[in-house]
PDB file of N, CA and C in Angstrom:
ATOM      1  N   UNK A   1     118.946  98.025 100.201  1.00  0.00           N
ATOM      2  CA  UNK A   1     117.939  98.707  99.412  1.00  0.00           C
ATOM      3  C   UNK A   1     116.570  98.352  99.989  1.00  0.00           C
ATOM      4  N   UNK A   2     115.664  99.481  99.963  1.00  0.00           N
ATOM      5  CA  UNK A   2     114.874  98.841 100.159  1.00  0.00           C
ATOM      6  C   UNK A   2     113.289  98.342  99.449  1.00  0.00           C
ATOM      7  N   UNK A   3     112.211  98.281  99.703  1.00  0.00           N
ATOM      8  CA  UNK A   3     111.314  98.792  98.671  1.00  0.00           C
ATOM      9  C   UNK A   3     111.093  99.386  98.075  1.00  0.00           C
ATOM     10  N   UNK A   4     111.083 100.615  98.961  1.00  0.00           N
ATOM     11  CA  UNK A   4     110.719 102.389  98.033  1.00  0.00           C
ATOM     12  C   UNK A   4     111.959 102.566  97.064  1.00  0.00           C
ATOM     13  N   UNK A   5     113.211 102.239  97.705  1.00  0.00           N
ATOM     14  CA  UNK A   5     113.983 102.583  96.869  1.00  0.00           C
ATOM     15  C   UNK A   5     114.280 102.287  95.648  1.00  0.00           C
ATOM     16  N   UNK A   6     114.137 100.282  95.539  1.00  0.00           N
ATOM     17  CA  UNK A   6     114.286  99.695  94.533  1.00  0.00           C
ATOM     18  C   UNK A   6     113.023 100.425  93.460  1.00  0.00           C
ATOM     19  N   UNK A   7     111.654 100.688  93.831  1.00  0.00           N
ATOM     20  CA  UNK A   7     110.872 101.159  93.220  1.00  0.00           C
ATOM     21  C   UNK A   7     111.274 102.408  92.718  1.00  0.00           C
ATOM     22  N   UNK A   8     111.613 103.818  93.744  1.00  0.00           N
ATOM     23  CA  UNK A   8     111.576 104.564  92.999  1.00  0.00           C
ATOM     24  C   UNK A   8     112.930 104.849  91.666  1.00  0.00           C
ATOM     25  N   UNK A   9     113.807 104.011  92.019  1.00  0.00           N
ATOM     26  CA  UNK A   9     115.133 103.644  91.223  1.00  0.00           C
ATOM     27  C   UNK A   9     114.483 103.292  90.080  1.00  0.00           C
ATOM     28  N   UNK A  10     113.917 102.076  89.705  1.00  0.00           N
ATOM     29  CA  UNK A  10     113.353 101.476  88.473  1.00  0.00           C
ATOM     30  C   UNK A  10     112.282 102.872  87.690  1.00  0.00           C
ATOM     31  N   UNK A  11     112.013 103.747  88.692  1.00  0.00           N
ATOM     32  CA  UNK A  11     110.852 104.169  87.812  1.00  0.00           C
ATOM     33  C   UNK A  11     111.445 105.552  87.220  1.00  0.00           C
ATOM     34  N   UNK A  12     112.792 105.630  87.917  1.00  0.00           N
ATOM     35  CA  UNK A  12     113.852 106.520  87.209  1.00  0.00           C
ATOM     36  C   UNK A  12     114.501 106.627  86.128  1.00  0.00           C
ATOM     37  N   UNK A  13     115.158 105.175  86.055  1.00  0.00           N
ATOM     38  CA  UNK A  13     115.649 104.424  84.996  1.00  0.00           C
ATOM     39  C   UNK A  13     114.354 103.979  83.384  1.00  0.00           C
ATOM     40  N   UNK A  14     113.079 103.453  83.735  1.00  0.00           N
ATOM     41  CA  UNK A  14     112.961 102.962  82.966  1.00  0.00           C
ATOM     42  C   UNK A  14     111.613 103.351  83.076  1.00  0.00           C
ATOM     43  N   UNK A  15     110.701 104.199  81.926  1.00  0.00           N
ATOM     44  CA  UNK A  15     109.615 104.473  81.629  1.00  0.00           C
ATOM     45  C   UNK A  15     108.781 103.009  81.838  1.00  0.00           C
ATOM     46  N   UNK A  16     107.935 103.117  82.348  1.00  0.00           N
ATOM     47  CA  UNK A  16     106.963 101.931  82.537  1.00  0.00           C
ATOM     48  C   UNK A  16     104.866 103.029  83.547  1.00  0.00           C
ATOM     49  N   UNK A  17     104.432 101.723  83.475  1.00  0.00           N
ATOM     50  CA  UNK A  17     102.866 101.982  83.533  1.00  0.00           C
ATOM     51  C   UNK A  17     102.617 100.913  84.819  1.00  0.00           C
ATOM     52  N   UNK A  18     103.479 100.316  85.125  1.00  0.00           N
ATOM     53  CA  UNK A  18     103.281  99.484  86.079  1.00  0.00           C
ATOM     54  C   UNK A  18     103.110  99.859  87.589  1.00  0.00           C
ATOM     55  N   UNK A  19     102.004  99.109  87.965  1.00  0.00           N
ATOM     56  CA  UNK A  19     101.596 100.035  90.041  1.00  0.00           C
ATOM     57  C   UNK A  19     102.723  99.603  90.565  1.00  0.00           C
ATOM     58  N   UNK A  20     102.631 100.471  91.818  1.00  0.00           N
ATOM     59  CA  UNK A  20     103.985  99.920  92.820  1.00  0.00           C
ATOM     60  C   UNK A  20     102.749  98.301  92.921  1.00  0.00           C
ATOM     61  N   UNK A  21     101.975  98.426  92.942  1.00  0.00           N
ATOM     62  CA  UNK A  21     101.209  96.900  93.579  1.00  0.00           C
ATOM     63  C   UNK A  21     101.912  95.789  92.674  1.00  0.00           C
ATOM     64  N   UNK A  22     102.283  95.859  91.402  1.00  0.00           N
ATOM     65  CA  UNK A  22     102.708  95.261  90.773  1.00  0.00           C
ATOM     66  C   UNK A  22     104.461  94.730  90.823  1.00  0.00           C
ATOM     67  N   UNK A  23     104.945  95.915  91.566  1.00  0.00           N
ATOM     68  CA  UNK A  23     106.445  96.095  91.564  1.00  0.00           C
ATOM     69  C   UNK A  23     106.503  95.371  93.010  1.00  0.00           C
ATOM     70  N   UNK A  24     105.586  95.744  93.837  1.00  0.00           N
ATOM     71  CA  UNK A  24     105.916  94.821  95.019  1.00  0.00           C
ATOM     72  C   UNK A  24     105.870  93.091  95.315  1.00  0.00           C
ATOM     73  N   UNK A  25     104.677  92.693  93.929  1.00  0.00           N
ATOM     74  CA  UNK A  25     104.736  91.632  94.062  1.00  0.00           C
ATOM     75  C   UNK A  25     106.270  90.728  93.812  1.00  0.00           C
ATOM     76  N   UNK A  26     106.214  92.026  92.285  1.00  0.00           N
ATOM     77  CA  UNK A  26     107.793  91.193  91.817  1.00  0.00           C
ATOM     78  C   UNK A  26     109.571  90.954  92.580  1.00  0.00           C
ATOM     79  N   UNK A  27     108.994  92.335  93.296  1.00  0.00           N
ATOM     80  CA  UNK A  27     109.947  92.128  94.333  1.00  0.00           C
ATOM     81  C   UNK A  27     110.134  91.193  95.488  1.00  0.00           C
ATOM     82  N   UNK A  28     108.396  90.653  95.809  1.00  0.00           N
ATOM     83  CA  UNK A  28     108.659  89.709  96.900  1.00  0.00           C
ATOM     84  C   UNK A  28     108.972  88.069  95.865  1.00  0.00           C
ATOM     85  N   UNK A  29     108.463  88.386  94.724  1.00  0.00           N
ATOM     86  CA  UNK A  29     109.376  87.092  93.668  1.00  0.00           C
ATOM     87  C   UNK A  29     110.407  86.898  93.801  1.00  0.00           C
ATOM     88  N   UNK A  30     111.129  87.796  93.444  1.00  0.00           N
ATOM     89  CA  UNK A  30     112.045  88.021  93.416  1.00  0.00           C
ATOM     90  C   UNK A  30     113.204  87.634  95.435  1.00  0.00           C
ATOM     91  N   UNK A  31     112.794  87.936  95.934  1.00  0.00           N
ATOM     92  CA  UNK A  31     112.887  87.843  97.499  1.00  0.00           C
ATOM     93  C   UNK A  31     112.990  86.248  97.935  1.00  0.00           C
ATOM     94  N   UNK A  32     111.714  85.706  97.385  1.00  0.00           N
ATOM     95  CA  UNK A  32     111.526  83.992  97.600  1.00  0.00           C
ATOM     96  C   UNK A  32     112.116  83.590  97.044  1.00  0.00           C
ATOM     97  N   UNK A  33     112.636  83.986  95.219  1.00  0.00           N
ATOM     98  CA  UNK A  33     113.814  83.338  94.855  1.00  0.00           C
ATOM     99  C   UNK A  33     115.038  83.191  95.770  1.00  0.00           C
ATOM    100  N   UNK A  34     115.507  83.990  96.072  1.00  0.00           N
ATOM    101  CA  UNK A  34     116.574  84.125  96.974  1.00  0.00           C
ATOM    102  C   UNK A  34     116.982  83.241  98.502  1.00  0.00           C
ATOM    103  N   UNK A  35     115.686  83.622  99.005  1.00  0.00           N
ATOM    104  CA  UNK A  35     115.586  82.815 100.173  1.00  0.00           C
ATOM    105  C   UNK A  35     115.234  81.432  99.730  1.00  0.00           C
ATOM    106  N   UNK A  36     114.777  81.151  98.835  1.00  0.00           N
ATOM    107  CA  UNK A  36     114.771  79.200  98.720  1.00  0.00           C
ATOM    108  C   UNK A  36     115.561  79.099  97.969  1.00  0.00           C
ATOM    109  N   UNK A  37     116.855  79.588  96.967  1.00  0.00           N
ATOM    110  CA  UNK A  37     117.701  78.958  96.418  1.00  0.00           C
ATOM    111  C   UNK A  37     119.083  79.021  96.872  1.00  0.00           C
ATOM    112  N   UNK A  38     119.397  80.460  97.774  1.00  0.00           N
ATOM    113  CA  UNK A  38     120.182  80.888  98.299  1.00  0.00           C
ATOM    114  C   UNK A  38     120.220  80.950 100.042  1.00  0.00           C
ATOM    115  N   UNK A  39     120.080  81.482 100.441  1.00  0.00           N
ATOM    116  CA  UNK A  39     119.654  81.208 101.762  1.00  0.00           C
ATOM    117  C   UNK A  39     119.165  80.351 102.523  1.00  0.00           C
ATOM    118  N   UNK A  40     118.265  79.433 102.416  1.00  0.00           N
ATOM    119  CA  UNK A  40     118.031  78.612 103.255  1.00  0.00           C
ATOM    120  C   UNK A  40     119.071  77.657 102.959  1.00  0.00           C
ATOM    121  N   UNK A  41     119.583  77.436 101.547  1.00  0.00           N
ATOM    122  CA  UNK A  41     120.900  76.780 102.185  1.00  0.00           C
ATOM    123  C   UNK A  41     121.427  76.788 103.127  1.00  0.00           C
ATOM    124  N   UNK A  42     122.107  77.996 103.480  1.00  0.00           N
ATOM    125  CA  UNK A  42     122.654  78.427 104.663  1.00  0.00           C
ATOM    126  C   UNK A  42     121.967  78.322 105.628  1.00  0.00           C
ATOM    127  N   UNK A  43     120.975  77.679 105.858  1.00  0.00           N
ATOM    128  CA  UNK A  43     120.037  78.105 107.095  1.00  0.00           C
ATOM    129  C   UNK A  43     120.801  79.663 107.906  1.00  0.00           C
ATOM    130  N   UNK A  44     119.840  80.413 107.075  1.00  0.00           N
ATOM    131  CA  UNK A  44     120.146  82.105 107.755  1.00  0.00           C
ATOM    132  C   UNK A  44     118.749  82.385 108.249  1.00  0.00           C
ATOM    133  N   UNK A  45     119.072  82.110 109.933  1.00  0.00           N
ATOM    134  CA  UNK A  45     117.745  82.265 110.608  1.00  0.00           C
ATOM    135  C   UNK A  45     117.131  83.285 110.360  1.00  0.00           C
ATOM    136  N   UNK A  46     118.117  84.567 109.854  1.00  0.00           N
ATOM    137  CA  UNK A  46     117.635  86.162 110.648  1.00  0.00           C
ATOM    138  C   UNK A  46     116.195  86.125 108.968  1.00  0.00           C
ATOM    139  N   UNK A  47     116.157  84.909 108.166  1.00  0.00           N
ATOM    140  CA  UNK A  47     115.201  85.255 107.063  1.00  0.00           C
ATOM    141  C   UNK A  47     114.209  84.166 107.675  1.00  0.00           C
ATOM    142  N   UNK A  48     114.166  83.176 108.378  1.00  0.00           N
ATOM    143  CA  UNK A  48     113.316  82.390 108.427  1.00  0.00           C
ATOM    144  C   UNK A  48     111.889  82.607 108.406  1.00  0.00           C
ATOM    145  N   UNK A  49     111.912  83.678 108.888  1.00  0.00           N
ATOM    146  CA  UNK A  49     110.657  84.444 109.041  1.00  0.00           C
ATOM    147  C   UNK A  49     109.926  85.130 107.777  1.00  0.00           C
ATOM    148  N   UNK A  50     110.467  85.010 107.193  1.00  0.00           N
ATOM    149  CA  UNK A  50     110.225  85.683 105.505  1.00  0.00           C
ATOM    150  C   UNK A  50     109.002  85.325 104.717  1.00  0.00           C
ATOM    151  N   UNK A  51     108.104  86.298 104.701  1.00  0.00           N
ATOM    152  CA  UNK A  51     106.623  85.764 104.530  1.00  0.00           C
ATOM    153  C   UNK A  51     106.289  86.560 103.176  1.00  0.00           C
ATOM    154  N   UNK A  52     107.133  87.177 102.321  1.00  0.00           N
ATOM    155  CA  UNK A  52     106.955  87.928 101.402  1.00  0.00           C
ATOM    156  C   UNK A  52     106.555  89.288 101.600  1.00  0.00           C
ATOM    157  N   UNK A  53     106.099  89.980 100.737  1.00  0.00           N
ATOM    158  CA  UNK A  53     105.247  91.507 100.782  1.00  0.00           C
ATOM    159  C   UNK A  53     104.629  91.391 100.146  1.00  0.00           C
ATOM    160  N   UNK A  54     103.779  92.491 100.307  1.00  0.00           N
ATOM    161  CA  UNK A  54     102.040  92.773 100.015  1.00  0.00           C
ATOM    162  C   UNK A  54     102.300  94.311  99.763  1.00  0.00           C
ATOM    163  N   UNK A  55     100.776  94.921  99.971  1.00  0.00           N
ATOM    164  CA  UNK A  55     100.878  96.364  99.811  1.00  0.00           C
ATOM    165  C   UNK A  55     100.801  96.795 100.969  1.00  0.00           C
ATOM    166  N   UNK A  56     100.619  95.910 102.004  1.00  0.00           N
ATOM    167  CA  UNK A  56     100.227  96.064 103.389  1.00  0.00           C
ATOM    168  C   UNK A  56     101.885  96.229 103.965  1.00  0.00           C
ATOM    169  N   UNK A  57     102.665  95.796 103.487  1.00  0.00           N
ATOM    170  CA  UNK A  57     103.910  95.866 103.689  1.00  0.00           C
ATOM    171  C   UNK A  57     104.507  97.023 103.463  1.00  0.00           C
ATOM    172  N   UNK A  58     105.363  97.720 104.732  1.00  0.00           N
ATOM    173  CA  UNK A  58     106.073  98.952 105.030  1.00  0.00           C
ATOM    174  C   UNK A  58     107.135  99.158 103.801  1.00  0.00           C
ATOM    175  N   UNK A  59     107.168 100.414 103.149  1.00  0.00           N
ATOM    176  CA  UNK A  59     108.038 100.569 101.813  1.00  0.00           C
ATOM    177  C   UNK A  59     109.117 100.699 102.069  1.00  0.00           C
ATOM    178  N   UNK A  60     109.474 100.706 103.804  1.00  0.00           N
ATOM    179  CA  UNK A  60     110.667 100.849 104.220  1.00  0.00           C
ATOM    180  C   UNK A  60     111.430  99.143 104.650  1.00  0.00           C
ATOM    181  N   UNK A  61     110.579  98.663 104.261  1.00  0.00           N
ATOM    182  CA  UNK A  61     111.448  97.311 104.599  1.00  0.00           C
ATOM    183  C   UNK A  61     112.573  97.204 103.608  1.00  0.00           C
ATOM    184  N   UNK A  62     113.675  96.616 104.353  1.00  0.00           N
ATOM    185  CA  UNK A  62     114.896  96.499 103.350  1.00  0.00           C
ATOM    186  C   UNK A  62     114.782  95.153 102.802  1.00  0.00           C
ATOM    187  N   UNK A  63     115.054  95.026 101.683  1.00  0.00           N
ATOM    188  CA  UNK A  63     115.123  93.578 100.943  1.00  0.00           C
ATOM    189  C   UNK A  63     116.424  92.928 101.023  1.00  0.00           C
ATOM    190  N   UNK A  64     115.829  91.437 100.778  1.00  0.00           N
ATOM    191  CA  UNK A  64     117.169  90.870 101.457  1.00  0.00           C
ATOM    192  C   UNK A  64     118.571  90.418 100.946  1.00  0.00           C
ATOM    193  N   UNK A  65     119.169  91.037 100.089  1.00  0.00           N
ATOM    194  CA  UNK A  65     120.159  91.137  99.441  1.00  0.00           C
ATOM    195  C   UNK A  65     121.164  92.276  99.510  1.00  0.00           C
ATOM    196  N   UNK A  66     122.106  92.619 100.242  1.00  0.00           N
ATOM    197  CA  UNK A  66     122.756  93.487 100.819  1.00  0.00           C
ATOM    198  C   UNK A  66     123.754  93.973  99.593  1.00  0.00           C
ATOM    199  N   UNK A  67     123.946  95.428  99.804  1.00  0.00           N
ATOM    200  CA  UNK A  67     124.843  96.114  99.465  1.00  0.00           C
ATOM    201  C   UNK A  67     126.041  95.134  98.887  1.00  0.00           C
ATOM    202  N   UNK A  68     126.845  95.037  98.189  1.00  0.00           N
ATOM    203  CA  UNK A  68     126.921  95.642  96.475  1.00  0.00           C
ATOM    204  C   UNK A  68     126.476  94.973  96.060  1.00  0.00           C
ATOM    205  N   UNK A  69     125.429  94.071  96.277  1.00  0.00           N
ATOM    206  CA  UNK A  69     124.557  93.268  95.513  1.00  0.00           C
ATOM    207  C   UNK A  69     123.344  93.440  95.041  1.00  0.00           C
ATOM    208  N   UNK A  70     122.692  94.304  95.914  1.00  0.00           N
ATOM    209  CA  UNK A  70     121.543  94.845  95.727  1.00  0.00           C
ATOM    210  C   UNK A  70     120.693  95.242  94.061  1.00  0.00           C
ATOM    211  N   UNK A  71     121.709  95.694  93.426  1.00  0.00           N
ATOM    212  CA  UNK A  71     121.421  96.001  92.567  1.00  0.00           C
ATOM    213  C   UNK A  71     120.477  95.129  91.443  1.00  0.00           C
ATOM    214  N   UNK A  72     120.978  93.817  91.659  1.00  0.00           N
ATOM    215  CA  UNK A  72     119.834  92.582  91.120  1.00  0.00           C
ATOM    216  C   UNK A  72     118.143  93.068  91.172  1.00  0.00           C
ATOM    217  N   UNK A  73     118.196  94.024  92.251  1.00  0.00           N
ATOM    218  CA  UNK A  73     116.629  94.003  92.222  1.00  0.00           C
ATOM    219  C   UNK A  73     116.277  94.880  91.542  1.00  0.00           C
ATOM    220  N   UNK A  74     117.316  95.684  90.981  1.00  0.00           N
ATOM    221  CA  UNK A  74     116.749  97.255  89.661  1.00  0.00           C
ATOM    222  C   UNK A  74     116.513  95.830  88.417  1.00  0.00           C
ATOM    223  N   UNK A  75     117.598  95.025  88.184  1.00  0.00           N
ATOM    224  CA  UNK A  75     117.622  94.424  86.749  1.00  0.00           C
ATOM    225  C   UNK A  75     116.335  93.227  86.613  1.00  0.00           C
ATOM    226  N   UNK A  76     115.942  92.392  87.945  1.00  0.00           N
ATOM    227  CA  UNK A  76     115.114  91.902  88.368  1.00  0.00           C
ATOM    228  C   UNK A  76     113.988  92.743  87.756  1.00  0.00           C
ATOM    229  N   UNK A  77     113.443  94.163  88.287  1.00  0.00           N
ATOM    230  CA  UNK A  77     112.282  94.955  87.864  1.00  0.00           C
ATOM    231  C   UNK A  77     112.480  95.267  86.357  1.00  0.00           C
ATOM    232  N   UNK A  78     113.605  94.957  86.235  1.00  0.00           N
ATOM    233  CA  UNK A  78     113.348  95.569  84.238  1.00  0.00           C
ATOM    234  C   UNK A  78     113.480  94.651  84.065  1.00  0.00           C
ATOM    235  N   UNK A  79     113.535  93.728  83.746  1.00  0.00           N
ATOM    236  CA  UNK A  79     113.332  92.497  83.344  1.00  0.00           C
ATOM    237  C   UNK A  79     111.878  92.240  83.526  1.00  0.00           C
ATOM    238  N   UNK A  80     111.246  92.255  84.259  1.00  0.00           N
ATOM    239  CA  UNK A  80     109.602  91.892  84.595  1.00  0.00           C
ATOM    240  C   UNK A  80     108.846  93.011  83.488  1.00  0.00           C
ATOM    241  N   UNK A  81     109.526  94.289  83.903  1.00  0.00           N
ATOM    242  CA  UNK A  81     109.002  95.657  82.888  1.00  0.00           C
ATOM    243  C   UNK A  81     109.059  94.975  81.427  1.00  0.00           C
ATOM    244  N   UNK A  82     110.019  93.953  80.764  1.00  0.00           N
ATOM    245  CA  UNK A  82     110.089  94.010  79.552  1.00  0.00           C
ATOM    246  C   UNK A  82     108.987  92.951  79.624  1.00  0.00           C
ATOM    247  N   UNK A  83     109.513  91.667  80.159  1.00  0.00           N
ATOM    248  CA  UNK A  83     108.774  90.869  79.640  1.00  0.00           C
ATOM    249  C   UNK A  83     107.049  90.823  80.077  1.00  0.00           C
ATOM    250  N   UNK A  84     106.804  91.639  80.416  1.00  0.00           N
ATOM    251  CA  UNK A  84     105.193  92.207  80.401  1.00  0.00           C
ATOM    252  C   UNK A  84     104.730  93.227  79.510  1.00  0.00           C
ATOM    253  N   UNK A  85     105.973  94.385  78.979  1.00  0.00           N
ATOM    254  CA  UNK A  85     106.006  94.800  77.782  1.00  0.00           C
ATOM    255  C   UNK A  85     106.048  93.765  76.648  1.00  0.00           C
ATOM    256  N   UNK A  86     106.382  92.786  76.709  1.00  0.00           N
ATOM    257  CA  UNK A  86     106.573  91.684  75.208  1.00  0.00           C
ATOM    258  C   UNK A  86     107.615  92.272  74.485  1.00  0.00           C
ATOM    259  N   UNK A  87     108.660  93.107  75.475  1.00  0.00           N
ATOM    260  CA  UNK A  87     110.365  93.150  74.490  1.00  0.00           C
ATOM    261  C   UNK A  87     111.095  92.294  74.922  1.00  0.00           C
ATOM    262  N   UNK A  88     110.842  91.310  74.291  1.00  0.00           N
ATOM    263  CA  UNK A  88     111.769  89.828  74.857  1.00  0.00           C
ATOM    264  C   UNK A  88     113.169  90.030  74.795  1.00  0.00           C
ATOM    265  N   UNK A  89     113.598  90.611  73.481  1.00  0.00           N
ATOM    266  CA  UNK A  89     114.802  91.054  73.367  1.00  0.00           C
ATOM    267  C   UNK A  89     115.919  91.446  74.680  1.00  0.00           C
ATOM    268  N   UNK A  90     115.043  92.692  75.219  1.00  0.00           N
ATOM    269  CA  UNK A  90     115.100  93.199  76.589  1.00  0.00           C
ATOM    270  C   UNK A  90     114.976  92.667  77.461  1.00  0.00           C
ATOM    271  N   UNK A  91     114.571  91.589  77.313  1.00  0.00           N
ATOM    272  CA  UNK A  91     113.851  90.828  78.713  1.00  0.00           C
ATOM    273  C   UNK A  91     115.189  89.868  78.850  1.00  0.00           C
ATOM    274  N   UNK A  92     115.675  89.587  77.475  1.00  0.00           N
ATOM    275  CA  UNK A  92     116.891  88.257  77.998  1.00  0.00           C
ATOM    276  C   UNK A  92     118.035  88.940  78.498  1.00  0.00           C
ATOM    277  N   UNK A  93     118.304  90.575  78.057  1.00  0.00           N
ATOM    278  CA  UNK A  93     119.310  91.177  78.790  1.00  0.00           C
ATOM    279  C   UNK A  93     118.990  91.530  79.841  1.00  0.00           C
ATOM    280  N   UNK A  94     117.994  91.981  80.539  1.00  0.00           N
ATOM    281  CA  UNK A  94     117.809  92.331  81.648  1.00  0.00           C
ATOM    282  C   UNK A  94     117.765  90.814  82.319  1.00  0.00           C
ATOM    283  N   UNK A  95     117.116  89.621  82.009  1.00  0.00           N
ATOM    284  CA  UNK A  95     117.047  88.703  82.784  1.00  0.00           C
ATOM    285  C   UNK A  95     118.536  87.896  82.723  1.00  0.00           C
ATOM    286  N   UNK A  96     119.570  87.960  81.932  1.00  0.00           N
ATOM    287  CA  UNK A  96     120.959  87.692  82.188  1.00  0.00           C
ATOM    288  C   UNK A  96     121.942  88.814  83.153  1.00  0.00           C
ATOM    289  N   UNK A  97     121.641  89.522  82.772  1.00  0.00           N
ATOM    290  CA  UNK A  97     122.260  90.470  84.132  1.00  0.00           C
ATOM    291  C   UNK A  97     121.709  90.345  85.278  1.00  0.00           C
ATOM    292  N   UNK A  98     120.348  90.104  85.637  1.00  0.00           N
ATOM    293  CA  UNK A  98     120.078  89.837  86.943  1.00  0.00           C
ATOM    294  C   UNK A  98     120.398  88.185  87.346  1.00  0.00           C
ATOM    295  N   UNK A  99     121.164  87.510  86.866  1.00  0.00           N
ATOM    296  CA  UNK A  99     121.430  86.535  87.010  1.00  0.00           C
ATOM    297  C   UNK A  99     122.815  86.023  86.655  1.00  0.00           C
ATOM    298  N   UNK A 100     123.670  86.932  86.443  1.00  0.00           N
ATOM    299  CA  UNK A 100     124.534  87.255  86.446  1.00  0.00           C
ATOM    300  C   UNK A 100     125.002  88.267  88.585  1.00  0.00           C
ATOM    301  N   UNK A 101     124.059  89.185  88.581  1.00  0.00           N
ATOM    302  CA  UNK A 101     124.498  89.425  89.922  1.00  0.00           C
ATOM    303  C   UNK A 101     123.942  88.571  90.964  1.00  0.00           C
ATOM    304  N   UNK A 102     123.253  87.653  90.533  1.00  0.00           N
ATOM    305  CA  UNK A 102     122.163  86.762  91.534  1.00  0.00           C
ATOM    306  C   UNK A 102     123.319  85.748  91.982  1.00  0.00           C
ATOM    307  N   UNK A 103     124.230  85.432  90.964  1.00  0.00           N
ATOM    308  CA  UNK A 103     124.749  84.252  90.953  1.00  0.00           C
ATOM    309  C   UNK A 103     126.518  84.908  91.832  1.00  0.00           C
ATOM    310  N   UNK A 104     127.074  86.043  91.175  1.00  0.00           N
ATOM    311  CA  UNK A 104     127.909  87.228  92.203  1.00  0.00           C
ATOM    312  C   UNK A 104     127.301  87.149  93.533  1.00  0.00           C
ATOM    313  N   UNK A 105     126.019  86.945  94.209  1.00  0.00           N
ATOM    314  CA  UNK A 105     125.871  87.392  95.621  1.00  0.00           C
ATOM    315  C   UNK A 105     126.048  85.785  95.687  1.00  0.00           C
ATOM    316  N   UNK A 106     125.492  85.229  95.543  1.00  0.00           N
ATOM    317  CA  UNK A 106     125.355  83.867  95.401  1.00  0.00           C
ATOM    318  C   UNK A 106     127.006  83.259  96.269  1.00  0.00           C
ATOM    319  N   UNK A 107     128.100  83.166  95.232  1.00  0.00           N
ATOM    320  CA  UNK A 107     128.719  83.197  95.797  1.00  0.00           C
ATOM    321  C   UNK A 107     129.897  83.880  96.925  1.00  0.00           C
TER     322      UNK A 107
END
């Protein structure tokens, strides 16, 4: 998946007011989670290089969580959507499902 996609996916799914500037940050959150809890375990060189995104950053970059996993980064963005909305409610389901597949790629 990549940027654009994870973005324009979330903005399919789930009414929100939020900039892509905002969606990109959470995505590169989301990204550093990964690479420092998951990955560099492994020392996986091909991320070493992993400096986050910006807006300066190509919407075509693919993020680093591969196919059938990917999907963490739709529940990842609704999860951020709620809990910046203040539907906490929403926020603990969206933030248990994305951690629920975090923990699926994981192993």
């Amino acid at each position: 998946m990549t940027i654009h996609e994870a973005i324009t996916r979330i903005d399919s799914l789930k009414f929100n007011t939020y900039t892509n500037h905002d969606k990109i940050a959470w995505l590169s959150r989301a990204d550093w989670n990964v690479k420092h809890h998951i990955l560099d375990k492994y020392e996986c060189t091909e991320v070493n290089t992993f400096e986050g995104y910006t807006d300066n950053t190509d919407i075509h970059t693919k993020l680093l969580v591969p196919p059938p996993y990917d999907e963490l980064y739709l529940r990842w963005l609704e999860a951020q959507i709620d809990y910046y909305n203040a539907e906490y409610e929403g926020y603990n389901t969206s933030i248990l499902m994305y951690n629920t597949d975090l923990e699926a790629y994981a192993d």
